[in-house]
N, C-alpha and C. Protein backbone atom coordinates (compact mmCIF):
# COMPACT_ATOMS: atom_id res chain seq x y z
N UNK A 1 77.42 -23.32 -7.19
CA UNK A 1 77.19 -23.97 -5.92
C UNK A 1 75.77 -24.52 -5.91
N UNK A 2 75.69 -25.94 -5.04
CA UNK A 2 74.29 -26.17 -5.09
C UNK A 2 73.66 -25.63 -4.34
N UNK A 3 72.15 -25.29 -4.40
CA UNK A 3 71.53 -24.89 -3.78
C UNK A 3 71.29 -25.83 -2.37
N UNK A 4 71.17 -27.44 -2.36
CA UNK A 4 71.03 -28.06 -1.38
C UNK A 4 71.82 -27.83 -0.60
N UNK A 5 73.16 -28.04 -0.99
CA UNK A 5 74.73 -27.98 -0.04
C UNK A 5 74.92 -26.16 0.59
N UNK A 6 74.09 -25.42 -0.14
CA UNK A 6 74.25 -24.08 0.87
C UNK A 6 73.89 -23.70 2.29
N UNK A 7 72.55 -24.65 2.40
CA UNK A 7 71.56 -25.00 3.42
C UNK A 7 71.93 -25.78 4.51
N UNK A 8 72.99 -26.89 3.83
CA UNK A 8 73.17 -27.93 4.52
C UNK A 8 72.23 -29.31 4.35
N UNK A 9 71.35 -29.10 3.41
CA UNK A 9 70.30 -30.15 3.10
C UNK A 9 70.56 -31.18 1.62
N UNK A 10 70.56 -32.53 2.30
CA UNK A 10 70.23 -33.53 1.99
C UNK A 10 69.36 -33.81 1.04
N UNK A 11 69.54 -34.90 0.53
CA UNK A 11 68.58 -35.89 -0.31
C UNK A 11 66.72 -35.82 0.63
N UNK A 12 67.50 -36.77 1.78
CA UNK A 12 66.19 -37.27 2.54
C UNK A 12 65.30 -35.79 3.48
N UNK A 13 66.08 -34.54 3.79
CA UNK A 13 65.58 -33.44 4.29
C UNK A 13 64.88 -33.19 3.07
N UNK A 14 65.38 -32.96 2.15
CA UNK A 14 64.34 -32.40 0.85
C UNK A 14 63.08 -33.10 0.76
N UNK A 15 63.36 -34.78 0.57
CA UNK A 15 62.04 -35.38 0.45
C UNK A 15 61.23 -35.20 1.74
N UNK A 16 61.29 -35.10 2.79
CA UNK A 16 60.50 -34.31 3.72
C UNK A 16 60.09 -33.15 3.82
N UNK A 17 60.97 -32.19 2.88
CA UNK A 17 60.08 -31.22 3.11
C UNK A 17 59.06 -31.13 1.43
N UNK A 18 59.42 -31.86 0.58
CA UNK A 18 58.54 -32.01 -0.31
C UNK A 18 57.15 -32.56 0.40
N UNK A 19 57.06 -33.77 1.21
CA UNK A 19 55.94 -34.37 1.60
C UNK A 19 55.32 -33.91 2.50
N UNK A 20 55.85 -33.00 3.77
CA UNK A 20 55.30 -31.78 4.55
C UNK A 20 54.57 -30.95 3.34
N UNK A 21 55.14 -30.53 2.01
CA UNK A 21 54.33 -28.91 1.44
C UNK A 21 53.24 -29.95 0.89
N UNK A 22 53.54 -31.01 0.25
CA UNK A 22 52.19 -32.26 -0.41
C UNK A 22 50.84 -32.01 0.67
N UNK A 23 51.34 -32.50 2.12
CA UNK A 23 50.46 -32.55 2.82
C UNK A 23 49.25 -31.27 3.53
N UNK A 24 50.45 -30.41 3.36
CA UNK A 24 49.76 -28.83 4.10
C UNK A 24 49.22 -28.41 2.94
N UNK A 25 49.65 -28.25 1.54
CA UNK A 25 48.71 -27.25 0.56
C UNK A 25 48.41 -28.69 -0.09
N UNK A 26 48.24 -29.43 -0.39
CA UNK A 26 47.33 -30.68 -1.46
C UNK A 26 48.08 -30.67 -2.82
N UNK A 27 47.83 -32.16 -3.61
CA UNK A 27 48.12 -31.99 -4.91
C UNK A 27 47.20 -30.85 -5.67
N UNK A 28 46.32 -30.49 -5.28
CA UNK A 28 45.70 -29.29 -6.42
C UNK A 28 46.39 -27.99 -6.63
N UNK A 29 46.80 -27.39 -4.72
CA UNK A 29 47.17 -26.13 -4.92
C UNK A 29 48.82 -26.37 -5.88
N UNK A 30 49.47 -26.58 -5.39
CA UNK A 30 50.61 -26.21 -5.76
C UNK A 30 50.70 -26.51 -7.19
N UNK A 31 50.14 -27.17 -8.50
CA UNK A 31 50.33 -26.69 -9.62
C UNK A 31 49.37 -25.44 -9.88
N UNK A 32 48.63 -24.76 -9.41
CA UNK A 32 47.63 -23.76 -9.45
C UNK A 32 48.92 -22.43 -8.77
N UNK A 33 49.49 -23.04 -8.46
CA UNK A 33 50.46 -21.97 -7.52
C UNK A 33 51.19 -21.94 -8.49
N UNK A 34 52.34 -22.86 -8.82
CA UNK A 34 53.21 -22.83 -10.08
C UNK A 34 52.56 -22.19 -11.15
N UNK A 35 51.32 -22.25 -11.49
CA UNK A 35 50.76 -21.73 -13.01
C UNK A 35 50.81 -20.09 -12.75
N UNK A 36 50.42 -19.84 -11.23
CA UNK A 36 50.54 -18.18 -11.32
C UNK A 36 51.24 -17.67 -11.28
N UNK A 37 52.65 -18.21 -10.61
CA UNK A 37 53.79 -17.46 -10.24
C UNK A 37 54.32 -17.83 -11.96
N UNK A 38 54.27 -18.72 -12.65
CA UNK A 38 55.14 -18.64 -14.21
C UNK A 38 54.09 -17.83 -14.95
N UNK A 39 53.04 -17.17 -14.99
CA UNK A 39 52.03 -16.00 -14.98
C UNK A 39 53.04 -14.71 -14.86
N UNK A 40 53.10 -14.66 -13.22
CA UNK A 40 53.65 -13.88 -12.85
C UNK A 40 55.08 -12.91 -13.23
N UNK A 41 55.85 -14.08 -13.38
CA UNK A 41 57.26 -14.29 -14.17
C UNK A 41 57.18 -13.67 -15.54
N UNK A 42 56.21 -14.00 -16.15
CA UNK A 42 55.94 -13.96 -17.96
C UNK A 42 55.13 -12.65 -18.00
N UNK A 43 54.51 -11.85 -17.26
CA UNK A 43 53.78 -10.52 -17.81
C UNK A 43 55.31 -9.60 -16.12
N UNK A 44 56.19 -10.00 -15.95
CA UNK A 44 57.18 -9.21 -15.29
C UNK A 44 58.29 -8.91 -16.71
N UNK A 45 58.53 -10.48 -16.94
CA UNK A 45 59.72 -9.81 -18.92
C UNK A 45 58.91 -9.08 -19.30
N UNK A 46 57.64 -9.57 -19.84
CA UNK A 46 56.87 -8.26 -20.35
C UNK A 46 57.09 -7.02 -20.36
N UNK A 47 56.90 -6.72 -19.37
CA UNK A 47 56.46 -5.06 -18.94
C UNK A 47 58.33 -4.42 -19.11
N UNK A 48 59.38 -5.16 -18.96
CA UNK A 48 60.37 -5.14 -19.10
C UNK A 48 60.73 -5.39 -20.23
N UNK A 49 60.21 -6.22 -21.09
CA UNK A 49 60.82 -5.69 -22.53
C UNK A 49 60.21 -4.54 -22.87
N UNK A 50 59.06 -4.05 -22.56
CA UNK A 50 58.31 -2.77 -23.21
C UNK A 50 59.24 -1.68 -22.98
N UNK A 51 59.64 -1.24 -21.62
CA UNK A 51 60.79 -0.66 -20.91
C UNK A 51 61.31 -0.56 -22.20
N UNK A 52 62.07 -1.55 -22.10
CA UNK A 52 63.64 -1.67 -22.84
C UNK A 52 63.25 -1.08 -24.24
N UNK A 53 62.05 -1.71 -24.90
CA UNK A 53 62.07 -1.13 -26.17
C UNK A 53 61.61 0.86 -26.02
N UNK A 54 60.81 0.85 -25.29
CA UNK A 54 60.61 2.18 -25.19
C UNK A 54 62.00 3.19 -25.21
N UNK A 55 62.29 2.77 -24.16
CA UNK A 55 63.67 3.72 -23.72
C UNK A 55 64.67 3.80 -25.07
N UNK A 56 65.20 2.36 -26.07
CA UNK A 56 65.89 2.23 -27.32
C UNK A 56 64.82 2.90 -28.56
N UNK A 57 63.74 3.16 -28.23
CA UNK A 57 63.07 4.06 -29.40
C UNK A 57 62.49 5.55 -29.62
N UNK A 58 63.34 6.06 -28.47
CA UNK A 58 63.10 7.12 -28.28
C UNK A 58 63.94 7.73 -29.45
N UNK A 59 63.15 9.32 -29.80
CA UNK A 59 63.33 9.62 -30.81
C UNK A 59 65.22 10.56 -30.26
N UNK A 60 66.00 10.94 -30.98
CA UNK A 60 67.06 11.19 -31.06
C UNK A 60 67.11 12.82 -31.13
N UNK A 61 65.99 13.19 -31.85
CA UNK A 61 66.12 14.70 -32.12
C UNK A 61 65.28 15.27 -31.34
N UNK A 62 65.24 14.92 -30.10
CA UNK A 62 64.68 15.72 -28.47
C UNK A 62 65.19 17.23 -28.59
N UNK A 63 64.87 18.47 -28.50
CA UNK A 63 65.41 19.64 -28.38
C UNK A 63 66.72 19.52 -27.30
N UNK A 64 67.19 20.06 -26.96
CA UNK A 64 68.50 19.79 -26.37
C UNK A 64 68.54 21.23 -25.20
N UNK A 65 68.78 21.27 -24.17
CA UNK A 65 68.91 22.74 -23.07
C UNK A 65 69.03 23.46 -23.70
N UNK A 66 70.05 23.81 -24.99
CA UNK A 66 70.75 24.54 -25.42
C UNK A 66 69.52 25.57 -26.27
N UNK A 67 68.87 24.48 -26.70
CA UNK A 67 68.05 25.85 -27.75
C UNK A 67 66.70 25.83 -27.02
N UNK A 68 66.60 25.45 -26.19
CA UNK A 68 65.12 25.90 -25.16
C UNK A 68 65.11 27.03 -24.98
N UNK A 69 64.15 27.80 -24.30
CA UNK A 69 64.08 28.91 -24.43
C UNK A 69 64.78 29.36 -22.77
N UNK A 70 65.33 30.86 -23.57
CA UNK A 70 66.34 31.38 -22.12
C UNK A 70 65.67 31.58 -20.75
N UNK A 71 66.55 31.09 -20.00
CA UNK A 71 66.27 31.22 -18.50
C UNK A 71 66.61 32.80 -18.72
N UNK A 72 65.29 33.08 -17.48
CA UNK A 72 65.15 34.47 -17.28
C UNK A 72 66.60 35.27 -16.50
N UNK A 73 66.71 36.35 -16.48
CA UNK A 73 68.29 37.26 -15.75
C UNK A 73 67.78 37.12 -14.19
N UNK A 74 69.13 37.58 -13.42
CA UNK A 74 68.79 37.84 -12.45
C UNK A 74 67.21 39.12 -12.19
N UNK A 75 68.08 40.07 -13.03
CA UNK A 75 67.36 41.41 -13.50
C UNK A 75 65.60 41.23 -12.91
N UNK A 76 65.89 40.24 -13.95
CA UNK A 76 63.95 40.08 -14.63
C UNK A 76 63.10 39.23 -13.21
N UNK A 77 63.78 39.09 -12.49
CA UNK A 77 63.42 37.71 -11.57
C UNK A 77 62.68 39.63 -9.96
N UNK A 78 61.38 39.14 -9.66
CA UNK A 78 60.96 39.45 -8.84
C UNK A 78 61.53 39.88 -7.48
N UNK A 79 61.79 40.96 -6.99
CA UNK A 79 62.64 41.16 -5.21
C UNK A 79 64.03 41.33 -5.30
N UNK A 80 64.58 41.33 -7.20
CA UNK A 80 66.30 41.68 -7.22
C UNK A 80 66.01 43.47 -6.93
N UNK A 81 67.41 43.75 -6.83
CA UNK A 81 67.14 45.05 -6.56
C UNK A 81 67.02 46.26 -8.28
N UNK A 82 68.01 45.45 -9.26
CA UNK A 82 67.85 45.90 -10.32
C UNK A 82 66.31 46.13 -10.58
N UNK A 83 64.97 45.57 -10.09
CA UNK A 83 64.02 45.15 -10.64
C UNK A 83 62.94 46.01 -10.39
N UNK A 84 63.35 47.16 -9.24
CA UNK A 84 62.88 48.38 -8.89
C UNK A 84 63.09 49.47 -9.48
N UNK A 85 64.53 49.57 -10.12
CA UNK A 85 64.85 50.18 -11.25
C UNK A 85 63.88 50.94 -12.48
N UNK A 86 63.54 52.03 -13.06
CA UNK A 86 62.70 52.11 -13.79
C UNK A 86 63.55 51.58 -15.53
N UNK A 87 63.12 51.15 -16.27
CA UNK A 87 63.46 50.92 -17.54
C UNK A 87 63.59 51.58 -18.53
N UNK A 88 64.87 51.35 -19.25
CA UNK A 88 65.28 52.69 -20.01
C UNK A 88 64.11 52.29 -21.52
């Protein structure tokens, strides 16, 4: 879909509002504007390919829950009642 025809805008609405933004920000700003926002755009993939490669280079042989070391018993845990118990 076009973007004009979503709006409802025309040929001749566009060129008005091109010559309204000419007049309010000047020929200087708006390529100074365009240069930062495609700036902007270009260190955003950036930081997003880093992402992407980070996350695909992570190493594979991470320890796994399984062989971490054991979660403590109820037993062993402070205020159970086993825990008043004297130890054989």
């Amino acid at each position: 879909m076009n973007i004009m025809f979503a709006w409802g805008l025309g040929g001749t609405e566009l060129i008005v509002i091109a010559v309204a933004v000419l007049i309010l920000f000047g020929s200087k700003k708006i390529p100074e504007f365009a240069r930062g926002l495609g700036q902007g755009i270009k260190e955003f993939k950036k930081a997003t390919r880093e992402v992407t490669d980070e996350i695909q280079n992570t190493p594979s042989d991470l320890p796994s829950a399984k062989s971490a070391a054991p979660a403590p018993s109820r037993a062993d845990l402070p205020g159970s009642p086993s825990s008043n118990l004297p130890k054989a």
